[in-house]
Protein backbone atom coordinates (compact mmCIF):
# COMPACT_ATOMS: atom_id res chain seq x y z
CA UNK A 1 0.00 0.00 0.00
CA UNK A 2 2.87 2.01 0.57
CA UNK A 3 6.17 2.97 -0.22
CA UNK A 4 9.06 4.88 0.20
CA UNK A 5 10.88 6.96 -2.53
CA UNK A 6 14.36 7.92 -1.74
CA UNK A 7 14.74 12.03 -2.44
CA UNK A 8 17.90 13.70 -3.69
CA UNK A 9 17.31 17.19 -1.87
CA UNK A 10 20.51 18.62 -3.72
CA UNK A 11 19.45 18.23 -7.21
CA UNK A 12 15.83 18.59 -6.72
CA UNK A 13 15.39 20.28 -3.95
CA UNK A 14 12.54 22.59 -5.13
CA UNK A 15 9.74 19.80 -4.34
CA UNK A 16 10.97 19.47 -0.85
CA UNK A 17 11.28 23.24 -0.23
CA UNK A 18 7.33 23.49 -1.42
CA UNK A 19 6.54 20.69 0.98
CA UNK A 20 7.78 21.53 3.98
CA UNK A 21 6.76 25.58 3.60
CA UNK A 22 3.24 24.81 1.91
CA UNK A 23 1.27 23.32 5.52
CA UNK A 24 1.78 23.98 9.28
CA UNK A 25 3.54 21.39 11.55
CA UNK A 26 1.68 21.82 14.42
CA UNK A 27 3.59 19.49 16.51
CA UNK A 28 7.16 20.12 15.49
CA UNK A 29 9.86 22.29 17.04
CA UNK A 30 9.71 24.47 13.47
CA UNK A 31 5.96 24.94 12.84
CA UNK A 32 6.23 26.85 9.89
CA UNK A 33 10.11 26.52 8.38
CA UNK A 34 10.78 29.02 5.79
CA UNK A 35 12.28 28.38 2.37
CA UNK A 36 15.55 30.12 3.41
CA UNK A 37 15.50 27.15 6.53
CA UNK A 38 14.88 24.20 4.34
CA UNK A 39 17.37 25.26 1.91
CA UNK A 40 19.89 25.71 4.65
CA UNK A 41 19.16 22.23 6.42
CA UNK A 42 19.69 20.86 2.86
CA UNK A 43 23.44 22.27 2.49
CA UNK A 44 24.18 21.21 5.63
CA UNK A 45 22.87 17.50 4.81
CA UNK A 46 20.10 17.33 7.22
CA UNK A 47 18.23 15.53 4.65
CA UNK A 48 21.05 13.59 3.46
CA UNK A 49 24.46 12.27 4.55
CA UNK A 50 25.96 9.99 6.43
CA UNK A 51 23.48 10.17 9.56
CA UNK A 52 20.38 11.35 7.69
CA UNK A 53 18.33 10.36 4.61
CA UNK A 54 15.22 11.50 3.24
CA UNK A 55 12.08 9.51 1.72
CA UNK A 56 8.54 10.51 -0.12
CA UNK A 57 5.77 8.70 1.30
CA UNK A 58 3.87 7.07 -1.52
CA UNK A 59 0.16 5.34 -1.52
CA UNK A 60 -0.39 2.98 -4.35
CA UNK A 61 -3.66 5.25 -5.13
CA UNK A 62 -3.74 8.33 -3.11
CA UNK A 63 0.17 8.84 -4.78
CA UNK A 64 2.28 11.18 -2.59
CA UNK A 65 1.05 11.90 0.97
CA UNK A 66 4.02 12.51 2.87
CA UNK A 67 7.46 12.89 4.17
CA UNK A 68 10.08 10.33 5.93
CA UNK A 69 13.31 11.58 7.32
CA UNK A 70 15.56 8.60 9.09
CA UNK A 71 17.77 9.81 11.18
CA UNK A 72 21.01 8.63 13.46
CA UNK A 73 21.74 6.15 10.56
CA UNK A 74 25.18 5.55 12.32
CA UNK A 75 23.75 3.90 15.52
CA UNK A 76 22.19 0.66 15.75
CA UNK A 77 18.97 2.64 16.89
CA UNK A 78 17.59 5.58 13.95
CA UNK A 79 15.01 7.81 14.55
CA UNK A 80 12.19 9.21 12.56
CA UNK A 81 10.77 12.51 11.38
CA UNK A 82 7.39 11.72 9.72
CA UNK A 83 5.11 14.09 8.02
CA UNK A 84 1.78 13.83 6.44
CA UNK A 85 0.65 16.46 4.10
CA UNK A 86 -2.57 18.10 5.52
CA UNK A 87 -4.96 16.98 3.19
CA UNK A 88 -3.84 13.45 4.35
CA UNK A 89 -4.01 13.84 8.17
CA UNK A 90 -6.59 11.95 10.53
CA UNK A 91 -7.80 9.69 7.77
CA UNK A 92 -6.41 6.40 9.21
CA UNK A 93 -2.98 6.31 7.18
CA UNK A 94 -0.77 6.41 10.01
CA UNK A 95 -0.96 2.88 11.47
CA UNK A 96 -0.49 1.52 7.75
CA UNK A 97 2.41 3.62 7.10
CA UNK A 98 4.13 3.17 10.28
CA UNK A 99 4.13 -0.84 9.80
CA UNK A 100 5.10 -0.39 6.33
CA UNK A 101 8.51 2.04 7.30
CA UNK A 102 8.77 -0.31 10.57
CA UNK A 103 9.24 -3.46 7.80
CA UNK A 104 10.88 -1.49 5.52
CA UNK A 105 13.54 -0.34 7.73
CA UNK A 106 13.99 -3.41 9.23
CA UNK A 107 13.99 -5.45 6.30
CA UNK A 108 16.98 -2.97 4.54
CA UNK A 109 19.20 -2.67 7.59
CA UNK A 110 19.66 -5.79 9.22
CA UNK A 111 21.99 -4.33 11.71
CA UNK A 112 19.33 -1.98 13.29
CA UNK A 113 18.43 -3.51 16.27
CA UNK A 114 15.48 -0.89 17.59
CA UNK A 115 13.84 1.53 15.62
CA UNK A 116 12.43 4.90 17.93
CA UNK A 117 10.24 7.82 17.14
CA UNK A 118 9.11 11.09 19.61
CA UNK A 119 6.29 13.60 19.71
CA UNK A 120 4.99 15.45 22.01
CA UNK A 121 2.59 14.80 24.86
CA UNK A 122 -0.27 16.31 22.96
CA UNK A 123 -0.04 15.08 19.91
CA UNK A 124 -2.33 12.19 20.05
CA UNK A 125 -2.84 11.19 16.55
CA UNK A 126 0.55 9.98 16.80
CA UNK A 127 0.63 8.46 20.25
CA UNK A 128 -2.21 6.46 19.25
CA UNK A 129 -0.70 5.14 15.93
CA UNK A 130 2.76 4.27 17.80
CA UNK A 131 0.48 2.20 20.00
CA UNK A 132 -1.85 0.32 17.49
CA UNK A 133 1.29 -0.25 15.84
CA UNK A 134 2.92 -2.12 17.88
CA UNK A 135 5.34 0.43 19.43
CA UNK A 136 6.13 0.62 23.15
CA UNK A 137 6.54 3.90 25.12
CA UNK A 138 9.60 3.49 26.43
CA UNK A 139 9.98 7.43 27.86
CA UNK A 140 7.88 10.50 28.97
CA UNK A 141 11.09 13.08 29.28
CA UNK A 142 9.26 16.20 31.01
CA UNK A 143 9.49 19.78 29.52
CA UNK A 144 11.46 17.98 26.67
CA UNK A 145 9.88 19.42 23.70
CA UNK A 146 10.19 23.16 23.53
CA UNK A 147 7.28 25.30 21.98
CA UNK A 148 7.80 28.47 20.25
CA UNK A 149 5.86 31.04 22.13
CA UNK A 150 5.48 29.12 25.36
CA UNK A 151 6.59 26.58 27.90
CA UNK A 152 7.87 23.36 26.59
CA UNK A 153 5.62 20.15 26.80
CA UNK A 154 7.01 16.45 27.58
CA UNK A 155 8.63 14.43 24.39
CA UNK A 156 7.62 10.89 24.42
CA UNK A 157 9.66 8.05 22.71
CA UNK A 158 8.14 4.45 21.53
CA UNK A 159 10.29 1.94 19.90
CA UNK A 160 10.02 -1.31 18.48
CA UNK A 161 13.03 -3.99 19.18
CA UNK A 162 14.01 -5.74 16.03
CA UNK A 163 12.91 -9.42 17.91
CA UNK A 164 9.28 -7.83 19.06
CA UNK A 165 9.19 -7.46 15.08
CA UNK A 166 10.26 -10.67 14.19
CA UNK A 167 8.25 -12.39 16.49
CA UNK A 168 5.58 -10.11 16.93
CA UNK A 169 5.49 -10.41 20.32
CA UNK A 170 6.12 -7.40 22.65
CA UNK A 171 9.23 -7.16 25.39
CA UNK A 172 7.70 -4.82 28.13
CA UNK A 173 9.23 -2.45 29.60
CA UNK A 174 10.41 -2.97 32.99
CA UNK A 175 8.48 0.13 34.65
CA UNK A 176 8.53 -1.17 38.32
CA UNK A 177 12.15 -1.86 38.72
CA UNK A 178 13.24 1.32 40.86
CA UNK A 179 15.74 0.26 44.00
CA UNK A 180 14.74 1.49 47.02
């Protein structure tokens, strides 16, 4: 249902610019990059080098609905940025797209061992896809996201393990293990 077309932001990097200027991003850090940002991020390789690289999001009808960065490429452990074009949020995509980069990812980079995303506290929609994806929360870091124009909120992280994938079943998270 969906894949994942790799972008070259340095020869084309018009479509990208267009993207990521044309909507709002409510719940990212930048919630309305300019041009002048994205082209700046792109020179210094933030959408592609060694540690980042950069993805359309393609549905076999619907065509392009969004935007994959993976980052931290180096560790055994990337992260995501994910970003649905507003005509395309809170229609149900989200679960179906995160299972489709989770296998994709996994499937291409066999020495990735976990695979972890963040939002913030309020963002919901996402919360609720990590979870009916299979994801587990793993942290709540408090005051971790900061908000332009006001107090920061708390980041949360889920991840899947590599084995939870393969086997599909879940390792929990130890949450009662404090010493005393």
């Amino acid at each position: 249902m969906f894949t994942f077309e790799r972008i070259d932001p340095v020869a084309e990097p018009q479509e990208l610019i267009d993207f990521m200027t044309a909507q709002p991003w409510p719940y990212h850090v930048n919630s309305h990059p300019t041009a002048e940002e994205i082209r700046q991020a792109i020179g210094a390789g933030a959408y592609r080098d060694d540690e980042n690289d950069s993805y359309w999001i393609v549905h076999r009808t619907l065509g392009r609905v969004g935007f994959v960065r993976l980052e931290d490429l180096e560790d055994p452990t990337p992260l995501f940025d994910l970003r649905l074009a507003e005509e395309h949020r809170c229609k149900g995509l989200g679960k179906d797209i995160l299972l489709a980069l989770t296998d994709w990812v996994f499937e291409n980079n066999p020495r990735f061992a976990r695979f972890e995303g963040q939002t913030r506290e309020d963002n919901l929609p996402m919360r609720k896809t990590f979870v009916r994806a299979g994801w587990v929360k793993e942290a709540h870091y408090r005051d971790g996201w900061p908000v332009a124009g006001g107090g920061a909120v708390a980041s949360v992280a889920y991840t899947i393990l590599r084995r939870d994938w393969e086997t599909g079943v879940t390792t929990p998270v130890p949450w009662d293990d404090n010493p005393q």
